[in-house]
PDB file of N, CA and C in Angstrom:
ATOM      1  N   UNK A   1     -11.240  -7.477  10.822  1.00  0.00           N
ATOM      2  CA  UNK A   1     -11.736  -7.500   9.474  1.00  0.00           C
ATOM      3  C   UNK A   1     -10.746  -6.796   8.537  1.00  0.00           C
ATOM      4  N   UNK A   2      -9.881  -5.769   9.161  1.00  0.00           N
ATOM      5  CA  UNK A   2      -9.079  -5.152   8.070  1.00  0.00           C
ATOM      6  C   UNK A   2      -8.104  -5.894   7.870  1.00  0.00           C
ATOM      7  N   UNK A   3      -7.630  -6.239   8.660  1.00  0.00           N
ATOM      8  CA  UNK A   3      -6.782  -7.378   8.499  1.00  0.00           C
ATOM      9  C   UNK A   3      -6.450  -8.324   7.330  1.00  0.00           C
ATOM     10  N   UNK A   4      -7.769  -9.106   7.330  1.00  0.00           N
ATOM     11  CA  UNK A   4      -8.486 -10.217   6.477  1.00  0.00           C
ATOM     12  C   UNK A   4      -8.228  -9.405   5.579  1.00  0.00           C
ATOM     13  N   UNK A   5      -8.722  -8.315   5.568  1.00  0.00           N
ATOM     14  CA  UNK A   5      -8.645  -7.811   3.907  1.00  0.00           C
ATOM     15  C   UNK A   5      -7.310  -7.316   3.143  1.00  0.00           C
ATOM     16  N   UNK A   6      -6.552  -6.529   4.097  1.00  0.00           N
ATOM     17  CA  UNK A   6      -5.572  -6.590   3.984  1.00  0.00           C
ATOM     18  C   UNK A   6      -4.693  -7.762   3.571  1.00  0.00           C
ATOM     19  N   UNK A   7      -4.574  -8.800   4.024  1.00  0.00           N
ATOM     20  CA  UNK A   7      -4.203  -9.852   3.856  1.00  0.00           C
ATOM     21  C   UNK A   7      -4.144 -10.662   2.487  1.00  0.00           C
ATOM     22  N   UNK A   8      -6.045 -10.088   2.280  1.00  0.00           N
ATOM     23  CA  UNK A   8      -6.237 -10.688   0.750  1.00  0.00           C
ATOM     24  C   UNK A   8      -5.867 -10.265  -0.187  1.00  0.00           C
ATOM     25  N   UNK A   9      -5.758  -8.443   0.137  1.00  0.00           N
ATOM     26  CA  UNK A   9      -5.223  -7.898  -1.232  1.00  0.00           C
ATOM     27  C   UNK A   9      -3.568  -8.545  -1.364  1.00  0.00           C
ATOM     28  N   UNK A  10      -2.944  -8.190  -0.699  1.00  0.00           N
ATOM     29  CA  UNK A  10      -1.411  -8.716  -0.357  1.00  0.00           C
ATOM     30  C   UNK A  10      -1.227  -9.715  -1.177  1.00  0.00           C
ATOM     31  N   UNK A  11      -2.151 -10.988  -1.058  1.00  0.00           N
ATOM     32  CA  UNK A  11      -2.032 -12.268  -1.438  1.00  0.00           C
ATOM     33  C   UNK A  11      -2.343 -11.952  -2.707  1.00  0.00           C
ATOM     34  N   UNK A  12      -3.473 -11.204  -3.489  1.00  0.00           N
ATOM     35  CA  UNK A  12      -4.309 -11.085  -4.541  1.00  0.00           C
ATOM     36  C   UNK A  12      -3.130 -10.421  -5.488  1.00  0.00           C
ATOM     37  N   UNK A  13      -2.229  -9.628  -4.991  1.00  0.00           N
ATOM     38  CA  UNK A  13      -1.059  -8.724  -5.955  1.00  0.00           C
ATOM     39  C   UNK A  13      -0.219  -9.710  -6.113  1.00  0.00           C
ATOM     40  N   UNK A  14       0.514 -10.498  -4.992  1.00  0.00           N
ATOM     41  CA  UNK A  14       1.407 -11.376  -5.652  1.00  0.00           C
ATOM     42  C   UNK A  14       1.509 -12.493  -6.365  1.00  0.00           C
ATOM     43  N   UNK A  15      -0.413 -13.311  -6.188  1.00  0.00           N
ATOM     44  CA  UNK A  15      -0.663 -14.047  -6.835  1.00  0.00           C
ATOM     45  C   UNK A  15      -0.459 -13.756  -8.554  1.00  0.00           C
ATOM     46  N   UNK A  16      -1.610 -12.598  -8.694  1.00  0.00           N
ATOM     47  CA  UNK A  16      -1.764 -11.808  -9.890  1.00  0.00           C
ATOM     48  C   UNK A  16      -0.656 -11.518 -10.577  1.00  0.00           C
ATOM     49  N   UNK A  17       0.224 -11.300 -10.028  1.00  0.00           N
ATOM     50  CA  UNK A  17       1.906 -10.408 -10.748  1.00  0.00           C
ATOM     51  C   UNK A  17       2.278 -11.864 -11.531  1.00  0.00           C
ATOM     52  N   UNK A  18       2.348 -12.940 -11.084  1.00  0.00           N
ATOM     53  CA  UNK A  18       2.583 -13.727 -12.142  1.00  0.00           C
ATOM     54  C   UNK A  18       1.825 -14.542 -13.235  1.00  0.00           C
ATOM     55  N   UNK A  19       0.643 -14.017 -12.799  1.00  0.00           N
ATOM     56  CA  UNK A  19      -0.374 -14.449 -13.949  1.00  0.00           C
ATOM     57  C   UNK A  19      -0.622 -13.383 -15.470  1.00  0.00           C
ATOM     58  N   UNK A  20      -0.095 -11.963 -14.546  1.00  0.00           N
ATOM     59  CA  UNK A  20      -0.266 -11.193 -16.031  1.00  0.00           C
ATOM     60  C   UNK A  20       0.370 -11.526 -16.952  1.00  0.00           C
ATOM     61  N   UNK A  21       0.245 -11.135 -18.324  1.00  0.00           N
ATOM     62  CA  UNK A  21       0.927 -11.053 -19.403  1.00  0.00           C
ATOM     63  C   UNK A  21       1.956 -10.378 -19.883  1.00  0.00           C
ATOM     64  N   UNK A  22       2.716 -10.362 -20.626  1.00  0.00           N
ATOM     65  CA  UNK A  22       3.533  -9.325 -20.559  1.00  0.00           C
ATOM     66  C   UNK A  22       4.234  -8.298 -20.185  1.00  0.00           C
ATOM     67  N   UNK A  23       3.919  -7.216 -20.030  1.00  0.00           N
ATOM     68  CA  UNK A  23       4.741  -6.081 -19.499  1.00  0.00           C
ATOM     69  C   UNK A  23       3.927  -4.878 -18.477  1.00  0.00           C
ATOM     70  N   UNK A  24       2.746  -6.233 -18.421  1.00  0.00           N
ATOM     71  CA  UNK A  24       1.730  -5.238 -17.235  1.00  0.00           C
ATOM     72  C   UNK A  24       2.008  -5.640 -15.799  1.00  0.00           C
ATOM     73  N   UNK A  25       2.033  -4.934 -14.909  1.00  0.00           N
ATOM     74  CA  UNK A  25       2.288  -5.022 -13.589  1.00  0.00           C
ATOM     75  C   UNK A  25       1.510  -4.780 -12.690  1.00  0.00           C
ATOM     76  N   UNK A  26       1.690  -5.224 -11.220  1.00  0.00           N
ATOM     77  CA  UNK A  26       0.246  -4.844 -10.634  1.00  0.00           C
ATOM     78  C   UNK A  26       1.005  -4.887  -9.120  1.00  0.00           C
ATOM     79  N   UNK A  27       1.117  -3.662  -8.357  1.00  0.00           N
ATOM     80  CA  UNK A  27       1.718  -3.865  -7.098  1.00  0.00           C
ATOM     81  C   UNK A  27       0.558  -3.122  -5.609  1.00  0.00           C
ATOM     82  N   UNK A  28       0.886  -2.957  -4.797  1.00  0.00           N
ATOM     83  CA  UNK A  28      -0.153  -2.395  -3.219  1.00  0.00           C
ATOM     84  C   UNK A  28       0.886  -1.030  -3.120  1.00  0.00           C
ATOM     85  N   UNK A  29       0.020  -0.396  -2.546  1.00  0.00           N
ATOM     86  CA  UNK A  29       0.894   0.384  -1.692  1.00  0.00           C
ATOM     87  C   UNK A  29       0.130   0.388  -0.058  1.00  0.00           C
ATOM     88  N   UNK A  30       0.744   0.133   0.976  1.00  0.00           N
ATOM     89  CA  UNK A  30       0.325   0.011   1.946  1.00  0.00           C
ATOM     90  C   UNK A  30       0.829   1.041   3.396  1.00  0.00           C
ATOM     91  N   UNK A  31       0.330   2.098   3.508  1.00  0.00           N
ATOM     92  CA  UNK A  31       0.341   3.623   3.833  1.00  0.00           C
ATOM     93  C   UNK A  31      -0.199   2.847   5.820  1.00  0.00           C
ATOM     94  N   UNK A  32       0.336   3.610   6.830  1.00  0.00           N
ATOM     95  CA  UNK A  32      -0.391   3.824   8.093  1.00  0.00           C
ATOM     96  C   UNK A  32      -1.267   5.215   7.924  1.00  0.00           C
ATOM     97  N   UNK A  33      -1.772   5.564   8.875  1.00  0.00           N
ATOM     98  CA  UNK A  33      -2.699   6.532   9.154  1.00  0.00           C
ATOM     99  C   UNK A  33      -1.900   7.748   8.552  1.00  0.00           C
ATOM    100  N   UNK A  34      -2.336   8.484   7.959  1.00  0.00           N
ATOM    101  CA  UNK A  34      -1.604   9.642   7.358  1.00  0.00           C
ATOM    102  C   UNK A  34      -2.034  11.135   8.357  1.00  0.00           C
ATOM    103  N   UNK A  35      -0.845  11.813   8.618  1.00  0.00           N
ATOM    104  CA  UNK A  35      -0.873  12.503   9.431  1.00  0.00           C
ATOM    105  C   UNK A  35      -1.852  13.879   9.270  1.00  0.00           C
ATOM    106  N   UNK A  36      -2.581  13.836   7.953  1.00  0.00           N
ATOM    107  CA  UNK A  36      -3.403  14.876   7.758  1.00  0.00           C
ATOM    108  C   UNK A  36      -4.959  14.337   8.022  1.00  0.00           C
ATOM    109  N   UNK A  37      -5.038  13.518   8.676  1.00  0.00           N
ATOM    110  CA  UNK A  37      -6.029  12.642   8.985  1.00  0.00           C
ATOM    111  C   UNK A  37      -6.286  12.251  10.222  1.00  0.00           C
ATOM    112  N   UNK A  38      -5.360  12.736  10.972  1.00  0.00           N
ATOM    113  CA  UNK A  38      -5.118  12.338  12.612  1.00  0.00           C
ATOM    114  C   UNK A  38      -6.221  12.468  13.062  1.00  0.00           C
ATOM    115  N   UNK A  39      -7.186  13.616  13.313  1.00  0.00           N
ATOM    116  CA  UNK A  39      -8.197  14.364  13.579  1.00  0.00           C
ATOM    117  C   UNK A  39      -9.123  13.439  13.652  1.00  0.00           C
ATOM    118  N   UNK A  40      -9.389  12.954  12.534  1.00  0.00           N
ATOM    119  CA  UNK A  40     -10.273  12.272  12.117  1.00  0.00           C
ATOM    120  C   UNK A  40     -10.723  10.610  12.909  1.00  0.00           C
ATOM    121  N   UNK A  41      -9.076  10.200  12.505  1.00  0.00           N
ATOM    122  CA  UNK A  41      -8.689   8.473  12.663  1.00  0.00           C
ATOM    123  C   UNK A  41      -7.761   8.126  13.397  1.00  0.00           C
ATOM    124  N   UNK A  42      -7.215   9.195  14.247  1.00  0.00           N
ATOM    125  CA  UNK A  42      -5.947   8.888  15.203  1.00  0.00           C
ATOM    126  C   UNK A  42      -6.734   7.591  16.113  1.00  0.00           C
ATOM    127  N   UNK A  43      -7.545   7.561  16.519  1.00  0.00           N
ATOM    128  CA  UNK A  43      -8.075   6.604  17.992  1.00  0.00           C
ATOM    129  C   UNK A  43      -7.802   5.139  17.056  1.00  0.00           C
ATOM    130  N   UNK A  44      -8.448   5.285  15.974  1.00  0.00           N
ATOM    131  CA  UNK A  44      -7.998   4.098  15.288  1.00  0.00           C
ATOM    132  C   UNK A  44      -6.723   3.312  15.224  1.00  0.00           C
ATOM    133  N   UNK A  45      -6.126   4.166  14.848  1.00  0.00           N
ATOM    134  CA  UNK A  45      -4.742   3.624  14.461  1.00  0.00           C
ATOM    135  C   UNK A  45      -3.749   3.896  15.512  1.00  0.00           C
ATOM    136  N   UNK A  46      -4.298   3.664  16.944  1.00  0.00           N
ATOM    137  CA  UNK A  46      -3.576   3.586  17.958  1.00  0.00           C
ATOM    138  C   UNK A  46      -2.095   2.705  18.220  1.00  0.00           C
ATOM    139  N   UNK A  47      -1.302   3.748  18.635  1.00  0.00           N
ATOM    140  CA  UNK A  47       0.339   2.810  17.921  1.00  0.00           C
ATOM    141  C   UNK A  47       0.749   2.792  16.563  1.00  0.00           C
ATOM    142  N   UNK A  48       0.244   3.300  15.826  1.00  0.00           N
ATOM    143  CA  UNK A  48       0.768   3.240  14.456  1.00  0.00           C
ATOM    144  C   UNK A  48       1.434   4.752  14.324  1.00  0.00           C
ATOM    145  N   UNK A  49       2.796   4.710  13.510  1.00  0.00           N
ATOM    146  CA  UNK A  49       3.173   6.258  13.058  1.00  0.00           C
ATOM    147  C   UNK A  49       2.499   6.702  12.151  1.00  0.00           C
ATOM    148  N   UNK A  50       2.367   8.031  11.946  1.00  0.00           N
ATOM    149  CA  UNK A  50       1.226   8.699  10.976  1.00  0.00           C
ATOM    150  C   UNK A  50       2.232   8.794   9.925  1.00  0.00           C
ATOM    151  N   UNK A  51       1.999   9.079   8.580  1.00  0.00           N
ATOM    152  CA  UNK A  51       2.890   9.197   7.878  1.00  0.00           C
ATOM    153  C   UNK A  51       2.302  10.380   6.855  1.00  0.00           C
ATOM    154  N   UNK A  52       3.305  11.222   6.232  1.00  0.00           N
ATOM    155  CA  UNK A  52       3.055  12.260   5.246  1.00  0.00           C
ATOM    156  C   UNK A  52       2.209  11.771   4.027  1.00  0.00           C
ATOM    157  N   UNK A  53       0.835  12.619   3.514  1.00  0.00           N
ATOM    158  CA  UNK A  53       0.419  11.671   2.559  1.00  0.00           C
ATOM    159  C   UNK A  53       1.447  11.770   1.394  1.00  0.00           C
ATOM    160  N   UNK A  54       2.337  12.702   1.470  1.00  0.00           N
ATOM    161  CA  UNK A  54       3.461  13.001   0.103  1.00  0.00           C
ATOM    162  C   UNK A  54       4.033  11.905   0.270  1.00  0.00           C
ATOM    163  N   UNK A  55       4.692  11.510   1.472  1.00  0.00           N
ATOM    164  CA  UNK A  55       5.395  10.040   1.239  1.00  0.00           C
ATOM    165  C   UNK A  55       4.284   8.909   0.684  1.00  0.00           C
ATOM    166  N   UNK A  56       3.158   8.792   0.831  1.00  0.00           N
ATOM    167  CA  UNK A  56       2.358   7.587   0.245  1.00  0.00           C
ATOM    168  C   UNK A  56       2.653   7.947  -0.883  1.00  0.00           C
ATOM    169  N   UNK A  57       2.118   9.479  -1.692  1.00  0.00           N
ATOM    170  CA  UNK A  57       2.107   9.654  -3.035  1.00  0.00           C
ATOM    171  C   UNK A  57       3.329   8.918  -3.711  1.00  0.00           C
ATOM    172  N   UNK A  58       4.359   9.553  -2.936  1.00  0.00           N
ATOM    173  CA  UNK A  58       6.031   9.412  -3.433  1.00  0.00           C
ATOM    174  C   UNK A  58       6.120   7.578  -3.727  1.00  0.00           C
ATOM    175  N   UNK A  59       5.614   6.772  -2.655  1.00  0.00           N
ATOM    176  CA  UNK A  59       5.163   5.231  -3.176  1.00  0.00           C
ATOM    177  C   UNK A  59       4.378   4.910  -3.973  1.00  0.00           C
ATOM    178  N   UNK A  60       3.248   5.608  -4.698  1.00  0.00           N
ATOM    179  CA  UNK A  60       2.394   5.339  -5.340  1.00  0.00           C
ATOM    180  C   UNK A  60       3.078   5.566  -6.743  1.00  0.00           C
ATOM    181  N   UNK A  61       3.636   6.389  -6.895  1.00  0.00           N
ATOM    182  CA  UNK A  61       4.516   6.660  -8.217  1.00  0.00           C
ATOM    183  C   UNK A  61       6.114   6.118  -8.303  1.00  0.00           C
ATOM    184  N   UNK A  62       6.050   5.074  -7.133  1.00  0.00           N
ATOM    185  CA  UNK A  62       7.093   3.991  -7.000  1.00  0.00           C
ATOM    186  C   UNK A  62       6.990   3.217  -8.074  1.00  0.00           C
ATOM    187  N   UNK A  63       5.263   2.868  -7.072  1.00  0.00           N
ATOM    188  CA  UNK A  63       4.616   1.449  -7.957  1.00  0.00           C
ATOM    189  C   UNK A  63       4.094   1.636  -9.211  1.00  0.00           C
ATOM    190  N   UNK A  64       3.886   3.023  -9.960  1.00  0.00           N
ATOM    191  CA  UNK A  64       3.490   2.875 -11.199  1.00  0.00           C
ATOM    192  C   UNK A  64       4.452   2.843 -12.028  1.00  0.00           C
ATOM    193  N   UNK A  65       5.724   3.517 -11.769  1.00  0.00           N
ATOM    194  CA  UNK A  65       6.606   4.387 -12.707  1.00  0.00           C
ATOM    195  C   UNK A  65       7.905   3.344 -12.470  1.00  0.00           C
ATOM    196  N   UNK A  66       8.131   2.187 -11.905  1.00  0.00           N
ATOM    197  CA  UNK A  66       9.152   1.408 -11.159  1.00  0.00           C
ATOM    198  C   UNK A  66       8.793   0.488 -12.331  1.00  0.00           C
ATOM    199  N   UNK A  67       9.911  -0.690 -12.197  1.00  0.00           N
ATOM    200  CA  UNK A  67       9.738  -1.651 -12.652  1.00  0.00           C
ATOM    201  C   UNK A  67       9.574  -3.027 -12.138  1.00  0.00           C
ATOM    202  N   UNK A  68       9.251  -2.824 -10.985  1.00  0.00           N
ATOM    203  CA  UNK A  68       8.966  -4.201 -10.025  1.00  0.00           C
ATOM    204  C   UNK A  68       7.540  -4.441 -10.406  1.00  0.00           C
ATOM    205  N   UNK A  69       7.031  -5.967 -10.127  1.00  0.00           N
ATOM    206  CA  UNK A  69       5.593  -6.265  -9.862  1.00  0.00           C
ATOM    207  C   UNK A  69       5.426  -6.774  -9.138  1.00  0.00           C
ATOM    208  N   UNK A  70       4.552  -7.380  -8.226  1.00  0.00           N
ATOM    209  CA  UNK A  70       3.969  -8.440  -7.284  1.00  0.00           C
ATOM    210  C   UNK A  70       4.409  -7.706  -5.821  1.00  0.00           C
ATOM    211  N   UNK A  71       4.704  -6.492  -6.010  1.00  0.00           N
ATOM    212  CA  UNK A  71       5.294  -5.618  -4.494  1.00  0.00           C
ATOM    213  C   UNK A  71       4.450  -5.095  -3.880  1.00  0.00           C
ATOM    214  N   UNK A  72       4.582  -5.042  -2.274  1.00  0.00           N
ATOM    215  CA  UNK A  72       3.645  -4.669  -1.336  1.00  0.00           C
ATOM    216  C   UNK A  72       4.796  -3.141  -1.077  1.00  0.00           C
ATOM    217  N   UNK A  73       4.206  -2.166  -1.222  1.00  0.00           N
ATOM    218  CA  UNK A  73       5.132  -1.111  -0.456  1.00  0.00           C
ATOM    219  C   UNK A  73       4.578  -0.234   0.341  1.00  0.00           C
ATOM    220  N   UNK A  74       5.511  -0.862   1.625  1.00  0.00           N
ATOM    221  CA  UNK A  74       5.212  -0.414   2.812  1.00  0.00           C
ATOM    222  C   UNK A  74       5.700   1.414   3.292  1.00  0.00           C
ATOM    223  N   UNK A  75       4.699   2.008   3.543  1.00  0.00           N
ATOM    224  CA  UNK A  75       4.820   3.568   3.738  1.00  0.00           C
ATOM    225  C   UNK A  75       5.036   3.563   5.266  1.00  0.00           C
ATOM    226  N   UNK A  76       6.526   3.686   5.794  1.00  0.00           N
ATOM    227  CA  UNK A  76       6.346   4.053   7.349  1.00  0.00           C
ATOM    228  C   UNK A  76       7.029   5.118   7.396  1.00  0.00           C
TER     229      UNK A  76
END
């Protein structure tokens, strides 16, 4: 199921990026299990590297403060 959803947002940003108007943008940021969370969700995300949530942040202010749109950015 995460998958699927995953999938849709993915599709839903790059569709969207060329439908906006002007100078608005719209990108993902797409983070693995974050290592301050292990505790919690490690069994989950079995095989996946955990990653710093500072590095997600550090992508999240990629995607706002960047000038790309329709981007998936991947946090590994």
């Amino acid at each position: 199921m995460a998958a699927l959803v995953n999938g849709a947002v993915e599709a839903f940003v790059r569709a969207a990026a060329v439908e906006l108007p002007g100078r608005q943008r719209i990108n993902a940021v797409s983070p693995t299990v974050f290592e301050e969370s292990l505790d919690a969700y490690g069994d989950t995300f079995a095989g996946f590297d955990a990653v710093p949530v500072a590095r997600a942040a550090n992508a999240y202010v990629k995607s706002i403060e960047g000038h790309r749109t329709g981007q998936i950015f991947l946090v590994e």
